[in-house]
Protein backbone atom coordinates (compact mmCIF):
# COMPACT_ATOMS: atom_id res chain seq x y z
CA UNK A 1 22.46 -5.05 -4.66
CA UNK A 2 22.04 -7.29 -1.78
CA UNK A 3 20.37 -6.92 1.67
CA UNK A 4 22.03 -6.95 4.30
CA UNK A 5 21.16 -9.31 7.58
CA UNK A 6 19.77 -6.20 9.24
CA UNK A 7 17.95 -5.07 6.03
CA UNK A 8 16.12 -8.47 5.79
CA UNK A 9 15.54 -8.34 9.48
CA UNK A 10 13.84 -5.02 9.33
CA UNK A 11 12.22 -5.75 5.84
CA UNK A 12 10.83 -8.84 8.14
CA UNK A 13 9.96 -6.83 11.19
CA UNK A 14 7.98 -4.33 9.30
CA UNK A 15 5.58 -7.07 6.90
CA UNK A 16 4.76 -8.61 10.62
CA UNK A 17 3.70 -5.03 11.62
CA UNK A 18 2.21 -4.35 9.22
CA UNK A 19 -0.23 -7.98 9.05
CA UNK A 20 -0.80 -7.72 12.48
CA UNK A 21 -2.56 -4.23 12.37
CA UNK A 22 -4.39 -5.59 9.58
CA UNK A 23 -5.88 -8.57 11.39
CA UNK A 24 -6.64 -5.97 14.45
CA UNK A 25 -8.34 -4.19 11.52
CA UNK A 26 -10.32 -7.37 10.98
CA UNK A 27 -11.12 -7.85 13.88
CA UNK A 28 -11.82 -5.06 14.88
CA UNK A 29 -14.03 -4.02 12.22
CA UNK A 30 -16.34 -7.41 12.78
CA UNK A 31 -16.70 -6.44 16.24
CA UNK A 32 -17.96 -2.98 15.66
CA UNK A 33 -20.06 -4.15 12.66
CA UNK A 34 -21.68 -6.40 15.26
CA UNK A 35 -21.73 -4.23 17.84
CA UNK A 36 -23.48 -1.24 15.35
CA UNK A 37 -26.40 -3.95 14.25
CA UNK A 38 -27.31 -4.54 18.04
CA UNK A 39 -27.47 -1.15 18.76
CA UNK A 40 -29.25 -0.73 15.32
CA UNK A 41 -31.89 -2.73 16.16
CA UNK A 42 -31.82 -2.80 20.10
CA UNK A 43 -32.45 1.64 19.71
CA UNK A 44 -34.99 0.88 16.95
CA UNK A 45 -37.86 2.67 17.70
CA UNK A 46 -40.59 3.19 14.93
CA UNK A 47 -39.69 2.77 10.75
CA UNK A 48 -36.64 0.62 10.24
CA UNK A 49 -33.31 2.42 10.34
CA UNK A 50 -30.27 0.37 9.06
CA UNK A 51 -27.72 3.50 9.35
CA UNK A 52 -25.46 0.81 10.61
CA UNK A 53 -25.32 -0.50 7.23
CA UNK A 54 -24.00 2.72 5.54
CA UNK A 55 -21.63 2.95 8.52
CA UNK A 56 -20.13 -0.78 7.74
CA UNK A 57 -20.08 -0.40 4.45
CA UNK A 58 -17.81 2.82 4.71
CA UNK A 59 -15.57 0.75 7.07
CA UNK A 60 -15.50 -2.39 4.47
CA UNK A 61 -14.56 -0.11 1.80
CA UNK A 62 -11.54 1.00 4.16
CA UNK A 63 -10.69 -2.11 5.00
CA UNK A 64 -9.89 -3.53 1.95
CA UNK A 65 -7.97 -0.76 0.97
CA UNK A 66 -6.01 -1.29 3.80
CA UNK A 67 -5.63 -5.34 2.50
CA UNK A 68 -4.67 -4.26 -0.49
CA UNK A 69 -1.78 -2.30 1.20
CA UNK A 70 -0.68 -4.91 2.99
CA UNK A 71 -0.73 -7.80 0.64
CA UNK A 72 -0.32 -6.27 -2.79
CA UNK A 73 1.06 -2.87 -2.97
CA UNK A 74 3.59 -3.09 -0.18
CA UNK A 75 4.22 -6.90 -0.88
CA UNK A 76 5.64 -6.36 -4.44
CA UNK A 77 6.92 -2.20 -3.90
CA UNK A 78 9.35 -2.89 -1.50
CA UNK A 79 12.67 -1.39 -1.22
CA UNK A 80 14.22 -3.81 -3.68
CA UNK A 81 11.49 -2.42 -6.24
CA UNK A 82 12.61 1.10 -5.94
CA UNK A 83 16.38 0.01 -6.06
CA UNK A 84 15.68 -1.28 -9.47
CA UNK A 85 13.31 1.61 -10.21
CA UNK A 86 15.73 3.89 -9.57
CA UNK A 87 18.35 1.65 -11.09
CA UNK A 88 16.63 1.96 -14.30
CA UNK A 89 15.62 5.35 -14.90
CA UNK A 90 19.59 6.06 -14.00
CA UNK A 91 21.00 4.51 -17.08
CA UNK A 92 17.85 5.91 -18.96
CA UNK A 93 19.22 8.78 -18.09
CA UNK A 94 22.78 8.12 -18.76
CA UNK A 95 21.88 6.73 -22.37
CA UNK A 96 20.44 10.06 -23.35
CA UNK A 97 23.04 12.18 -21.41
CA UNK A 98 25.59 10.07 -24.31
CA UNK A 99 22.48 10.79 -27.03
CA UNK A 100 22.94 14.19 -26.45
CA UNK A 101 26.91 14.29 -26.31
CA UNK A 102 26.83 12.77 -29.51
CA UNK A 103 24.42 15.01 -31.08
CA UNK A 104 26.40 17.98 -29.37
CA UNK A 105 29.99 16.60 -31.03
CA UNK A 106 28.50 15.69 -34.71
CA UNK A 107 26.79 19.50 -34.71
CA UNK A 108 29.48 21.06 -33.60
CA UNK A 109 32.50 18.77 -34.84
CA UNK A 110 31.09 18.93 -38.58
């Protein structure tokens, strides 16, 4: 099947959407990291406390999940993916529909 100009304008539409909220993500994310070691060690009073670094590493962890989204899962499982998905588990399915038939006629023909 092929897309349609509207299909590949969407398809287009939704991979920019989807890069730009990553790169907010980014950015984002190194801002509050930053902003989480000042106030890490500007509110250090006493022993040294580096919750910050639990608290980033949570976020990093998050993050690349969120890359991998982006650039790997939704790059390659895109709607022409599931066309062919779907595609292929039809005549699957229509190969042992005639399997059975078969079967059905020789048991019952004989």
């Amino acid at each position: 099947m092929e897309n349609t100009p509207h299909e590949i304008y969407e398809y287009a539409r939704r991979r920019i959407k989807q890069k730009k909220m990553l790169y907010f993500h980014c950015v984002f994310f190194l801002v509050g990291s930053l902003f989480m070691f000042a106030t890490n060690h500007l509110m250090n009073i006493g022993e040294p406390n580096n919750w910050f670094l639990w608290l980033s590493t949570t976020w990093l962890f998050f993050f690349i999940l969120h890359f991998i989204k982006v650039y790997i899962t939704d790059r390659f499982m895109n709607k022409n993916w599931e066309r062919a998905q779907i595609d292929n588990l039809i005549i699957k399915q229509q190969r042992k529909i005639k399997e059975l038939e078969q079967q059905v006629q020789e048991n019952y023909v004989a």
